[in-house]
N, C-alpha and C. Protein backbone atom coordinates (compact mmCIF):
# COMPACT_ATOMS: atom_id res chain seq x y z
N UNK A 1 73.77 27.08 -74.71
CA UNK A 1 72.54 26.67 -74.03
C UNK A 1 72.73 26.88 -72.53
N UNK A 2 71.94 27.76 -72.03
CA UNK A 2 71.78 27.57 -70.59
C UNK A 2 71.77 26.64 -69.91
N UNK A 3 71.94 26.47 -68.58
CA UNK A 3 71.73 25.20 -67.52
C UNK A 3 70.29 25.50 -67.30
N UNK A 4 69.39 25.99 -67.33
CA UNK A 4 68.01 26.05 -67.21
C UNK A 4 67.30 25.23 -68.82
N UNK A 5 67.20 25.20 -69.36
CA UNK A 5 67.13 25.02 -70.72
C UNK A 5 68.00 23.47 -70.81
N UNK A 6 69.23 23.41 -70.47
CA UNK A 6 69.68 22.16 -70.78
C UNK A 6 68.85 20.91 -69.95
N UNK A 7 68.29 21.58 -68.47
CA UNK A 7 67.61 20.65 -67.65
C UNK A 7 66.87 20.43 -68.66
N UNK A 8 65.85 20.89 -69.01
CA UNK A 8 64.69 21.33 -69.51
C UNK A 8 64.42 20.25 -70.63
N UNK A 9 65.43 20.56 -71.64
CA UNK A 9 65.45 20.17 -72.54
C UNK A 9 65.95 18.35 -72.40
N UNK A 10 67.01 18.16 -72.05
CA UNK A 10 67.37 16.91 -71.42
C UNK A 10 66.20 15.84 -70.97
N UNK A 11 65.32 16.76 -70.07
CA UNK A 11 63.75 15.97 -69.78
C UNK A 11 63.60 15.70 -70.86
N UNK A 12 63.23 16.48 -71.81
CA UNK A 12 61.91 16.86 -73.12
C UNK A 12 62.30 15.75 -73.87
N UNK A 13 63.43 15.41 -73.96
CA UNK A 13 64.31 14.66 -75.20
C UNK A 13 64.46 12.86 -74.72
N UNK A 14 64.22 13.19 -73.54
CA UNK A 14 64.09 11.73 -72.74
C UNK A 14 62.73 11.55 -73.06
N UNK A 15 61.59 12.11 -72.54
CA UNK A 15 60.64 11.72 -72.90
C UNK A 15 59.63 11.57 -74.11
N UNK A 16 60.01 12.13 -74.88
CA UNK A 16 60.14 11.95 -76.17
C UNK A 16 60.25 10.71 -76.60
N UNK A 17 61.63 10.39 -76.66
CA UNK A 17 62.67 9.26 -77.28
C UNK A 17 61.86 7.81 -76.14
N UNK A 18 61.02 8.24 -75.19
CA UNK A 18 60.23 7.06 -74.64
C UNK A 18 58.91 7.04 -75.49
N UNK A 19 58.76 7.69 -75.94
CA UNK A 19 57.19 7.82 -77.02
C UNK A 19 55.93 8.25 -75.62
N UNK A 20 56.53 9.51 -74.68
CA UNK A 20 55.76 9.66 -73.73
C UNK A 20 55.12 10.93 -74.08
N UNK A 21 54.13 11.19 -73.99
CA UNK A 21 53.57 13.09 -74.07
C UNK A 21 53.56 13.61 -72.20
N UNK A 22 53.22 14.65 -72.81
CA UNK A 22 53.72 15.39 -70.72
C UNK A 22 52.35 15.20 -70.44
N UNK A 23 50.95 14.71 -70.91
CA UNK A 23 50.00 14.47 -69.90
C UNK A 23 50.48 12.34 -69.49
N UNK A 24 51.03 12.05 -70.09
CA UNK A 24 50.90 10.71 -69.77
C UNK A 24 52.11 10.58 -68.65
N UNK A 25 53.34 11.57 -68.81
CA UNK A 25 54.16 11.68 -67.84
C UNK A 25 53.34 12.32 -66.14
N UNK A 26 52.71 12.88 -66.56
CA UNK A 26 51.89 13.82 -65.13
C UNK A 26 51.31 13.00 -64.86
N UNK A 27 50.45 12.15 -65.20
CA UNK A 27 49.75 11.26 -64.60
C UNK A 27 50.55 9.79 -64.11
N UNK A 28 51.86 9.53 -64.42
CA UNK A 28 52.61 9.03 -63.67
C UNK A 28 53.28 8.47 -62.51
N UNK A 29 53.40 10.38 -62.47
CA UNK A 29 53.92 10.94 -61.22
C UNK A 29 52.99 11.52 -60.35
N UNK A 30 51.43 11.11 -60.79
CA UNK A 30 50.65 12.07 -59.91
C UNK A 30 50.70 13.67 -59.79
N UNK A 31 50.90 14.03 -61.22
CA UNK A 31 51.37 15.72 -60.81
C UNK A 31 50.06 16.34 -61.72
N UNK A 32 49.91 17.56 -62.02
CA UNK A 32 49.60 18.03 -62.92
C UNK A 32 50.50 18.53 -64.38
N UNK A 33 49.61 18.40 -65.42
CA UNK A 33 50.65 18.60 -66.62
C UNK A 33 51.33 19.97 -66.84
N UNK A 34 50.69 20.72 -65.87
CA UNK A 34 51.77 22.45 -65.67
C UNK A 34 53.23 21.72 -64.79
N UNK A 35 52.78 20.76 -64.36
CA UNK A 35 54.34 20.66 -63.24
C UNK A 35 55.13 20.42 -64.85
N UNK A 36 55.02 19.16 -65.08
CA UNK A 36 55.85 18.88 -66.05
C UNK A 36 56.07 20.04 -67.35
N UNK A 37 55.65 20.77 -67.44
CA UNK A 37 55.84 22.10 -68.61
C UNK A 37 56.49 22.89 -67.81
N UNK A 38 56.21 22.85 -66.93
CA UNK A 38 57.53 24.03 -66.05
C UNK A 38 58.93 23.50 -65.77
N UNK A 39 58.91 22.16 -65.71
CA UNK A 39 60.25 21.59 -65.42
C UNK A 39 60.65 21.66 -66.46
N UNK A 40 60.10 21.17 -67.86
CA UNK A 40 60.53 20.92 -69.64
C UNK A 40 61.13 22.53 -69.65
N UNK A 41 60.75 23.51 -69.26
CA UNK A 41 60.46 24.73 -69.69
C UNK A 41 61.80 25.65 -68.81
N UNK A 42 61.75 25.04 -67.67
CA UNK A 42 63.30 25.47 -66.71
C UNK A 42 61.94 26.78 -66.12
N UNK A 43 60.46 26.66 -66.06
CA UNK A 43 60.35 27.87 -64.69
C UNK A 43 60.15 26.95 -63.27
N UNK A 44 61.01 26.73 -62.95
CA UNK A 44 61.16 26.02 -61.19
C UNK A 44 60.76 27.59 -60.75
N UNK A 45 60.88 28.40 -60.60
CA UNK A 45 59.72 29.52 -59.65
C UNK A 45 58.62 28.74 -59.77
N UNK A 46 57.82 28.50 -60.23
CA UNK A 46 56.68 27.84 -60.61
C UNK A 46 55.90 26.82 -59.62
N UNK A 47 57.07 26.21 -59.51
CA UNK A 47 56.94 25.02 -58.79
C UNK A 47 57.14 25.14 -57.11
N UNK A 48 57.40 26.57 -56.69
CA UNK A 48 57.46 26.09 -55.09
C UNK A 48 59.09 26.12 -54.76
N UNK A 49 58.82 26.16 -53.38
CA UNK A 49 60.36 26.13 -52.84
C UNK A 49 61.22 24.99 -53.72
N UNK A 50 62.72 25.79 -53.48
CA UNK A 50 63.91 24.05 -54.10
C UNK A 50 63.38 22.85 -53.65
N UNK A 51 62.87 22.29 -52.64
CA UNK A 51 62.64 21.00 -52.01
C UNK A 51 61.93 20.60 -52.90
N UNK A 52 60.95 20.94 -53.17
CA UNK A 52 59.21 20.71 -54.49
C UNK A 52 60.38 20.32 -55.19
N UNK A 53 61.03 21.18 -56.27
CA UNK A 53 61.74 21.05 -57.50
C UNK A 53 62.55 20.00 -57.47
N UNK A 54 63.39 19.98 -56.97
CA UNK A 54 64.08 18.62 -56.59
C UNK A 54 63.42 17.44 -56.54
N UNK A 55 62.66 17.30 -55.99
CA UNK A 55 61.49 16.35 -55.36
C UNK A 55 61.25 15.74 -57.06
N UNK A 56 60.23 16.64 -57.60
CA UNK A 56 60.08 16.47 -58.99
C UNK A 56 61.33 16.01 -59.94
N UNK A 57 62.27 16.73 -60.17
CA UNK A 57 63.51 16.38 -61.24
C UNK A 57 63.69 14.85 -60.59
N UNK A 58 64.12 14.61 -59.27
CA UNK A 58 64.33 13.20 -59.37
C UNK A 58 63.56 12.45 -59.46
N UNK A 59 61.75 12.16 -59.14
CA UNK A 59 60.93 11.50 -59.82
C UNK A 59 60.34 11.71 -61.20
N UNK A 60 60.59 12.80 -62.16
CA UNK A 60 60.62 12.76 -63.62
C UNK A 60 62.05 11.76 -63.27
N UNK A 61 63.56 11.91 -63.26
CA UNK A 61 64.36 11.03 -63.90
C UNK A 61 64.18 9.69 -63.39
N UNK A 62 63.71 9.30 -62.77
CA UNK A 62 63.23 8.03 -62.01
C UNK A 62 62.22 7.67 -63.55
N UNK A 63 61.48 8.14 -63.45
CA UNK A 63 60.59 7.46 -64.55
C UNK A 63 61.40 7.68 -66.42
N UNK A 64 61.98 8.44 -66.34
CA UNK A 64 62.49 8.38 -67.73
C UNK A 64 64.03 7.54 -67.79
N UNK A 65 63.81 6.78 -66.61
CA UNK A 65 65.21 6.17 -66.86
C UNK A 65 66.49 7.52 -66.80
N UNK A 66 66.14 8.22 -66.50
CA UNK A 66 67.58 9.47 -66.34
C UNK A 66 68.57 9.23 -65.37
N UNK A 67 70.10 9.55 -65.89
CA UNK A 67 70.40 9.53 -63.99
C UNK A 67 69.99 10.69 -63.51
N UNK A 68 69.55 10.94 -62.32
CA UNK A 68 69.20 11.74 -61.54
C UNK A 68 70.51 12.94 -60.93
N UNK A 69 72.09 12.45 -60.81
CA UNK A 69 72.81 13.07 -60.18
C UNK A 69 73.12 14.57 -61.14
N UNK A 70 73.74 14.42 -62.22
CA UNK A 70 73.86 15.62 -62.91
C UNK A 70 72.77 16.36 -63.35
N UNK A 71 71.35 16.09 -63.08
CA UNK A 71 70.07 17.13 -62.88
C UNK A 71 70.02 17.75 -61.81
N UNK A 72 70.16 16.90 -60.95
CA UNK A 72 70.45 17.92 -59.37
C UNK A 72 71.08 18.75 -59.30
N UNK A 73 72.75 18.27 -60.10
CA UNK A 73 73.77 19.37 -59.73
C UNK A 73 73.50 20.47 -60.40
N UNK A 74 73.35 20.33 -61.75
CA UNK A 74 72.56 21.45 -62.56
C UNK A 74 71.55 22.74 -62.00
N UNK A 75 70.45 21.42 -61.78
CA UNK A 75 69.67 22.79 -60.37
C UNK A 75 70.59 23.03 -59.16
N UNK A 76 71.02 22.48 -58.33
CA UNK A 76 72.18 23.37 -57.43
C UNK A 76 73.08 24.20 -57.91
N UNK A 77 73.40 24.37 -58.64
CA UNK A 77 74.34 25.37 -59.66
C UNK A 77 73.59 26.80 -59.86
N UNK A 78 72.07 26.47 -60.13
CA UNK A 78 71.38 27.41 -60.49
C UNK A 78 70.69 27.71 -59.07
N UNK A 79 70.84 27.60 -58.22
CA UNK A 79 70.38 27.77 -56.49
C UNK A 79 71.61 28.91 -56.32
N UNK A 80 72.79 28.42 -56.24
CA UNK A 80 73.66 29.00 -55.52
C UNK A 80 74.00 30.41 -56.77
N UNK A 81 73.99 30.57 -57.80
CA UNK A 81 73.66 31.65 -58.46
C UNK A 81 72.70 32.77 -58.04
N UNK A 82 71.42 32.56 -57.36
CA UNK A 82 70.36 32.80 -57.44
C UNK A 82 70.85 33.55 -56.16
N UNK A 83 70.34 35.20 -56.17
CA UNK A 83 70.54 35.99 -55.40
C UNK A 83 70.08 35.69 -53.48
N UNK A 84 68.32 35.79 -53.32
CA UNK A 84 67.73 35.57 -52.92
C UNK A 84 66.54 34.61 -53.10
N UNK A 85 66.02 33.88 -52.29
CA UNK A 85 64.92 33.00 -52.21
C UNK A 85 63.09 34.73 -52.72
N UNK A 86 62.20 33.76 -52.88
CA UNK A 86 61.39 34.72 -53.32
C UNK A 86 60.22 34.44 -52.33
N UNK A 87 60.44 35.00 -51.45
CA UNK A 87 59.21 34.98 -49.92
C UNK A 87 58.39 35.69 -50.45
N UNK A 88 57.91 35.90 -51.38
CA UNK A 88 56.42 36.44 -51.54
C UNK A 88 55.55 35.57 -52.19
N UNK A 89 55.83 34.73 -52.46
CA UNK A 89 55.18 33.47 -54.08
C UNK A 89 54.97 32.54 -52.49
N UNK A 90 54.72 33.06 -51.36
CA UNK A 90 54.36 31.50 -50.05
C UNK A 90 53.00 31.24 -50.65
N UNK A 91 52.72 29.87 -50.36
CA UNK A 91 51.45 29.34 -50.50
C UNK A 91 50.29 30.31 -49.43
N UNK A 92 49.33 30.02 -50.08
CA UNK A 92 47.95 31.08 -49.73
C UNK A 92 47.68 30.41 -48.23
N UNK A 93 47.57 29.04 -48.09
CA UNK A 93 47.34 28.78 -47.18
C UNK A 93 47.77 28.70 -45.20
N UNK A 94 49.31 29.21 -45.58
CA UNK A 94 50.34 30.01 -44.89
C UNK A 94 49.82 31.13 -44.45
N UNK A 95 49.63 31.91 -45.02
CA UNK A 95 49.30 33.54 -44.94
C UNK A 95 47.92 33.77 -44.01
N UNK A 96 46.77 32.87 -44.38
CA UNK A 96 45.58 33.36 -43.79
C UNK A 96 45.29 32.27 -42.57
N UNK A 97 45.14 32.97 -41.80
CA UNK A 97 44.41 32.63 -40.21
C UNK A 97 43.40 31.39 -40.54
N UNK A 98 43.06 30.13 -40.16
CA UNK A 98 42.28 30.04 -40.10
C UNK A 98 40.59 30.43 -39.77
N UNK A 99 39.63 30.03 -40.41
CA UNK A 99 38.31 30.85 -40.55
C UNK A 99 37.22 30.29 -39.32
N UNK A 100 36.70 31.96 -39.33
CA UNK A 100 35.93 31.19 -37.80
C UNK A 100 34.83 29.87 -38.36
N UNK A 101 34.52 29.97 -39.56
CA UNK A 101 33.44 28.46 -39.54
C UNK A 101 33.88 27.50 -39.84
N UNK A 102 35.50 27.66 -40.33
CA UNK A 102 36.21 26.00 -40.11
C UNK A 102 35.87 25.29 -38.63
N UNK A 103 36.48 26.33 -37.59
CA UNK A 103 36.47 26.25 -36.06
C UNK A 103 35.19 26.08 -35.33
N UNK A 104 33.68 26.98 -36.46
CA UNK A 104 32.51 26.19 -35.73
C UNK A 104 32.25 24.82 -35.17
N UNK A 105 32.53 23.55 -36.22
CA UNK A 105 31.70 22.62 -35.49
C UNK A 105 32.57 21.84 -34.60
N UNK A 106 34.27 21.65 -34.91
CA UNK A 106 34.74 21.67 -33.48
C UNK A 106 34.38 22.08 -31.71
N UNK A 107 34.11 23.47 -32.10
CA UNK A 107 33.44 23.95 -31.04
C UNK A 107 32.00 23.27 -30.44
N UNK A 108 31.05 22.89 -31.61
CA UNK A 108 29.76 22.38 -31.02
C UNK A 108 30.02 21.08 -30.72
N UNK A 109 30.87 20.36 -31.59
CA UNK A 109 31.56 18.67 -30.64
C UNK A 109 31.59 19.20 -29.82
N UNK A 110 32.52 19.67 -29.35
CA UNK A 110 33.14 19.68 -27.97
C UNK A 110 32.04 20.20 -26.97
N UNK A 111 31.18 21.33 -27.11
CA UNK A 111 29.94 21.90 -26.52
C UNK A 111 29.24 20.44 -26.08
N UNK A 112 29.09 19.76 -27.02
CA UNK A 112 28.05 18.68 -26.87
C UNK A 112 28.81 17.37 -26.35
N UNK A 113 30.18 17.19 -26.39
CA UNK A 113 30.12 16.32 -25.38
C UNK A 113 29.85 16.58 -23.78
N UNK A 114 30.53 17.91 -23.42
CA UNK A 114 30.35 18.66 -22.45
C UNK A 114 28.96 18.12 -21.39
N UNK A 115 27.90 18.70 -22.39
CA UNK A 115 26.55 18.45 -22.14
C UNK A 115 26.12 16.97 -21.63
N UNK A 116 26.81 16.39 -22.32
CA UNK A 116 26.43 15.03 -22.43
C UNK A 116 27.34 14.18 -21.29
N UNK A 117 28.39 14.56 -20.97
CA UNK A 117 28.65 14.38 -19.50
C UNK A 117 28.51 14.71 -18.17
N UNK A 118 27.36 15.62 -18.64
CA UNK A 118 27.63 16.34 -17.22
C UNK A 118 25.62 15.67 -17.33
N UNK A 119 25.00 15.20 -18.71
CA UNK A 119 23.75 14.44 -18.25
C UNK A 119 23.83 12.92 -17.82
N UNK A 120 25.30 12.51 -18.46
CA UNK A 120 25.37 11.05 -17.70
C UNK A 120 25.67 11.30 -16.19
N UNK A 121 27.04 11.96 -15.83
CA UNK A 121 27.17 12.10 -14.64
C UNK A 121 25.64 12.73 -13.36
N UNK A 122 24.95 13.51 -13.96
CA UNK A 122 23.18 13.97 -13.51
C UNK A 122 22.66 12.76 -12.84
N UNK A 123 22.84 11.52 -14.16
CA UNK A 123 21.67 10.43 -14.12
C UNK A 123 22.63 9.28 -13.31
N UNK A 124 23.73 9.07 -13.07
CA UNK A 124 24.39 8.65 -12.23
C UNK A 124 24.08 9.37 -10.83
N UNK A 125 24.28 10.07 -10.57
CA UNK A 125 23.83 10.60 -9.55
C UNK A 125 22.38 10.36 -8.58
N UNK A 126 21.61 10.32 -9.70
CA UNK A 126 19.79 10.28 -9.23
C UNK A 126 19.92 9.02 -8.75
N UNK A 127 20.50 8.08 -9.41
CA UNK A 127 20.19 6.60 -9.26
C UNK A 127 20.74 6.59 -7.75
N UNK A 128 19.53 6.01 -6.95
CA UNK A 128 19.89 5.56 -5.86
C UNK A 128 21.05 4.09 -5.27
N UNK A 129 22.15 4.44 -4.79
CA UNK A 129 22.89 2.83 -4.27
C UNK A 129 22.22 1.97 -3.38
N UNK A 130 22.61 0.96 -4.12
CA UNK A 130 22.03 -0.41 -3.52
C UNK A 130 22.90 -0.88 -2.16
């Protein structure tokens, strides 16, 4: 058995033996039930940089009562194997520029306080001192 597969499986068999299904585990942890099928399943590509994955294995073993230390090492085992990191799988939201109509109504706040100080400061002005 692989160390991908033994993680995997190790989850599956814990949660199980709790009488848990992987939507009642996802909703747990606040995840979606693909997180937990990818961890059961050993695709951590799936999931995002090591930090994500990690993140996850120790809050799945947190909730299944697991120890947490020999899951880690397991995935670090399978890190330092691992040729290169995969810089193309970056999140979408990385990649693209923000859009000019996110940046519209910022711009008209700010336009309009503008305006609006320079009509208080106007009407300050007119008013004659006593």
């Amino acid at each position: 058995m692989t160390e991908v597969t033994d993680i995997g499986d190790r989850l599956r068999v814990a949660r199980e033996k709790m009488g848990l299904g992987v939507i009642q585990v996802a909703e747990r942890l606040h995840v979606d039930a693909a997180v937990i099928e990818a961890l059961e399943s050993g695709q951590f590509a799936l999931l995002g940089p090591p930090v994500y994955v990690r993140g996850h294995l120790r809050r799945y073993a947190e909730i299944l009562g697991e120890p947490e230390a020999p899951l880690q090492a397991r995935y670090a085992a399978l890190q330092e194997a691992s040729v290169e990191p995969d810089l193309t799988n970056a999140p979408r939201m990385l990649q693209q520029p923000p859009s000019e109509r996110a940046l519209r109504w910022p711009m008209i706040l700010g336009a309009g306080l503008i305006v609006l100080a320079v009509i208080i400061w106007w009407a300050m002005q007119a008013v004659p001192a006593r």
